[in-house]
C-alpha atoms as a PDB file:
ATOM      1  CA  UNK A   1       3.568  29.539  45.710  1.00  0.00           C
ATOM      2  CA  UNK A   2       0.851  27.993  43.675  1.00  0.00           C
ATOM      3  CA  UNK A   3       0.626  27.503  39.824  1.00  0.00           C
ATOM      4  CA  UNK A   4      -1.568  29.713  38.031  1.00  0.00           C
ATOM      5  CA  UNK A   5      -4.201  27.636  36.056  1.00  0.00           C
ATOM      6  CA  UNK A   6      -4.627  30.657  33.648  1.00  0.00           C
ATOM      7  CA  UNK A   7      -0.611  29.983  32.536  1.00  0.00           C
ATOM      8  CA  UNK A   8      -0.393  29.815  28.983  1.00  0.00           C
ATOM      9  CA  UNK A   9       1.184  26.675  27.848  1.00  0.00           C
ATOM     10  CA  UNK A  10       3.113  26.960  24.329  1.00  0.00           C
ATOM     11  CA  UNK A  11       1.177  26.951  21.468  1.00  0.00           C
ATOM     12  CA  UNK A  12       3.334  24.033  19.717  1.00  0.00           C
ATOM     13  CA  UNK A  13       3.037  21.546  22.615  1.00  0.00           C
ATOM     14  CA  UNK A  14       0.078  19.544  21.928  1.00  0.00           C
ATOM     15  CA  UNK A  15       0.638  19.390  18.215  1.00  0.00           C
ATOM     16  CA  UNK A  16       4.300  18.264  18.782  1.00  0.00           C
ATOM     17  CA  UNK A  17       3.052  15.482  21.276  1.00  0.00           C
ATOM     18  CA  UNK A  18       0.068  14.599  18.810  1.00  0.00           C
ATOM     19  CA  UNK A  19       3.022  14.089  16.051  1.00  0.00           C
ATOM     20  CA  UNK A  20       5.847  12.299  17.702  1.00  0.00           C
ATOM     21  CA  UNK A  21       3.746   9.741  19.982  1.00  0.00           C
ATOM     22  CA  UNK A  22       2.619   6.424  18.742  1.00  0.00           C
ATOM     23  CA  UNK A  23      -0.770   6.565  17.265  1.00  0.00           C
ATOM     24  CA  UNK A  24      -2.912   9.151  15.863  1.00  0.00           C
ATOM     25  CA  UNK A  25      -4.972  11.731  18.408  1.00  0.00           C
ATOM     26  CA  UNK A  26      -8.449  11.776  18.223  1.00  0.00           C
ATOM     27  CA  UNK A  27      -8.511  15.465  16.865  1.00  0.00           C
ATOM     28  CA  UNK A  28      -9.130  17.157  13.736  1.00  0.00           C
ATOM     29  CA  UNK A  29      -6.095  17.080  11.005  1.00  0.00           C
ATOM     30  CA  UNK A  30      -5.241  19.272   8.293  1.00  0.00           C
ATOM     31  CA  UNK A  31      -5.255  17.401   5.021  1.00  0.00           C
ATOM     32  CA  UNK A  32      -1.502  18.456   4.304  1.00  0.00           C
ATOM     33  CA  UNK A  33      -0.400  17.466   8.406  1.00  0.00           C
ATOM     34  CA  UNK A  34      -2.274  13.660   7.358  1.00  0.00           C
ATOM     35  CA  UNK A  35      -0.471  13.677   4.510  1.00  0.00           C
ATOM     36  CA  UNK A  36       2.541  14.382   5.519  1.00  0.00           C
ATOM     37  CA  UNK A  37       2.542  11.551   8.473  1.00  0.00           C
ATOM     38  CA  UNK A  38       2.008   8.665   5.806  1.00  0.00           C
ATOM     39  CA  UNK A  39       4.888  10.602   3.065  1.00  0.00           C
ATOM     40  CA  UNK A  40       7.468  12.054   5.678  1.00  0.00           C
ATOM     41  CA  UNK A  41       9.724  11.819   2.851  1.00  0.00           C
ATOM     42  CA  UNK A  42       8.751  14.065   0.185  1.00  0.00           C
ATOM     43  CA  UNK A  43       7.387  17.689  -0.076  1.00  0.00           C
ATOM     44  CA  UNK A  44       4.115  18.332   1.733  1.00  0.00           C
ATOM     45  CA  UNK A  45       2.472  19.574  -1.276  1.00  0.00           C
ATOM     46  CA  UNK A  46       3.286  16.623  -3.150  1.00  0.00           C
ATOM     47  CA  UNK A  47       2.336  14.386   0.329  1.00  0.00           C
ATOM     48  CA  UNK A  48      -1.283  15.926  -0.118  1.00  0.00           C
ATOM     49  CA  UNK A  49      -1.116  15.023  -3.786  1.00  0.00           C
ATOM     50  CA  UNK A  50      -0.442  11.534  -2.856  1.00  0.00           C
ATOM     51  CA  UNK A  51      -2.604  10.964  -0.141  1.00  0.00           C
ATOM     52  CA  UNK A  52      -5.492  12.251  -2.317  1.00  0.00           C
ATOM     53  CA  UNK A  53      -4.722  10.258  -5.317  1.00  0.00           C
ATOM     54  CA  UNK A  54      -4.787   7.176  -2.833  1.00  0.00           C
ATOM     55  CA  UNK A  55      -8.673   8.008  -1.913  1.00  0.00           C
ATOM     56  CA  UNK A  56      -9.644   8.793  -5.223  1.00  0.00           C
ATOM     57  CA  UNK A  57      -8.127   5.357  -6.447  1.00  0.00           C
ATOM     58  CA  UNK A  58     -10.062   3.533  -3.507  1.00  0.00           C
ATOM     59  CA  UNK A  59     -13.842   3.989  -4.199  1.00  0.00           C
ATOM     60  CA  UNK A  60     -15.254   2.068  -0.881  1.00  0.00           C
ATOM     61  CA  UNK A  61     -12.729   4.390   0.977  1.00  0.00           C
ATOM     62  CA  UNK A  62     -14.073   7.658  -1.076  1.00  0.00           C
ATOM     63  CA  UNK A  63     -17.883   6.411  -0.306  1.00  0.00           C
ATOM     64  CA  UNK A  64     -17.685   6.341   3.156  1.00  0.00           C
ATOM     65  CA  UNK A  65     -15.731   9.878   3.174  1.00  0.00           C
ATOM     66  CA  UNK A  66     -19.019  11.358   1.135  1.00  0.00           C
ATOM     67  CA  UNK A  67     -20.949   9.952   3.966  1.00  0.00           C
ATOM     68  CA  UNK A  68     -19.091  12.513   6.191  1.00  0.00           C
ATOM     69  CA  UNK A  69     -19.313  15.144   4.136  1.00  0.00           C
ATOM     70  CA  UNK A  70     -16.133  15.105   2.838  1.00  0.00           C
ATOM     71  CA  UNK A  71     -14.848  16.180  -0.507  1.00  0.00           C
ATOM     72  CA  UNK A  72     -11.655  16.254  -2.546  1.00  0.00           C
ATOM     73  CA  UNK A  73     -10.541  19.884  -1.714  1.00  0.00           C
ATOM     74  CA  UNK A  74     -11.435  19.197   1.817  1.00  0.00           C
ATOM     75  CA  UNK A  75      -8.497  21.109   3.876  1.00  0.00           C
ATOM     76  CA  UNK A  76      -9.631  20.092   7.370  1.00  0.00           C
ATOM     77  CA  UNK A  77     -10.108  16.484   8.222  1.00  0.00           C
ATOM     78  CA  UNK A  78     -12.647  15.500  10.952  1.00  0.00           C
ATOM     79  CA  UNK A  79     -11.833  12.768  13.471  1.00  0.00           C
ATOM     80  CA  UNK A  80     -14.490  10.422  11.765  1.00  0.00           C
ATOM     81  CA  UNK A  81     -12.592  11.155   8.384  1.00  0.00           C
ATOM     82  CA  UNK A  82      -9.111  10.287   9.897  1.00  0.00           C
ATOM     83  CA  UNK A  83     -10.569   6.971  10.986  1.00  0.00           C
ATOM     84  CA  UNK A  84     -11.283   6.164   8.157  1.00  0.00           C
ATOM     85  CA  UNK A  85      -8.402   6.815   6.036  1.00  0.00           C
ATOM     86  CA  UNK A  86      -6.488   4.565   9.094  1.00  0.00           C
ATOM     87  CA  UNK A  87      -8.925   1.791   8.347  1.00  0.00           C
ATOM     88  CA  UNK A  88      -8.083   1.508   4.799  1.00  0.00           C
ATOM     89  CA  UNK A  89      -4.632   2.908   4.727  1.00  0.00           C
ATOM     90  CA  UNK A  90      -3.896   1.299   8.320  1.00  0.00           C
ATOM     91  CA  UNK A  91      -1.400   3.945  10.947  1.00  0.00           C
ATOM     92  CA  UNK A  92       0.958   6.252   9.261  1.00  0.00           C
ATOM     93  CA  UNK A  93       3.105   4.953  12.385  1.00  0.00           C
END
């Protein structure tokens, strides 16, 4: 019997994997899924709060994230953007 390539795999797999092994996937985040990797501790809404008061208070940081088209109600997070934050910030690992 062969596998069927069309086999649906389940949907949580490869954000569970992207979460739980070392280092951050090259992928797009949600703001709120960043946020909650660098504040595991607290409430995702008040992670997101966090995070965003840590680029506003870093204006290099906020500069580059312009560059990218980013702004501060930005809900999606492109893989450019991540880097970034993980440059300043350093892992959330």
């Amino acid at each position: 019997m062969t596998s069927n390539p069309f086999r649906l795999q389940p949907a949580c797999s490869g954000r569970r994997s992207a979460i739980t092994e070392p280092g951050l996937k090259k992928h797009s985040y949600g703001f709120k899924e960043l946020a909650v990797l660098y504040f595991p501790s607290i409430a995702p809404a008040s992670a997101s709060i966090r995070l965003k008061a840590w680029i506003k208070d870093s204006p290099q940081l906020l500069d580059q994230l312009t560059e990218t088209n980013y702004h501060l109600n930005a809900r999606v997070l492109t893989p450019r953007q991540i880097s970034l934050i993980t440059v300043a910030f350093g892992s959330p690992f």
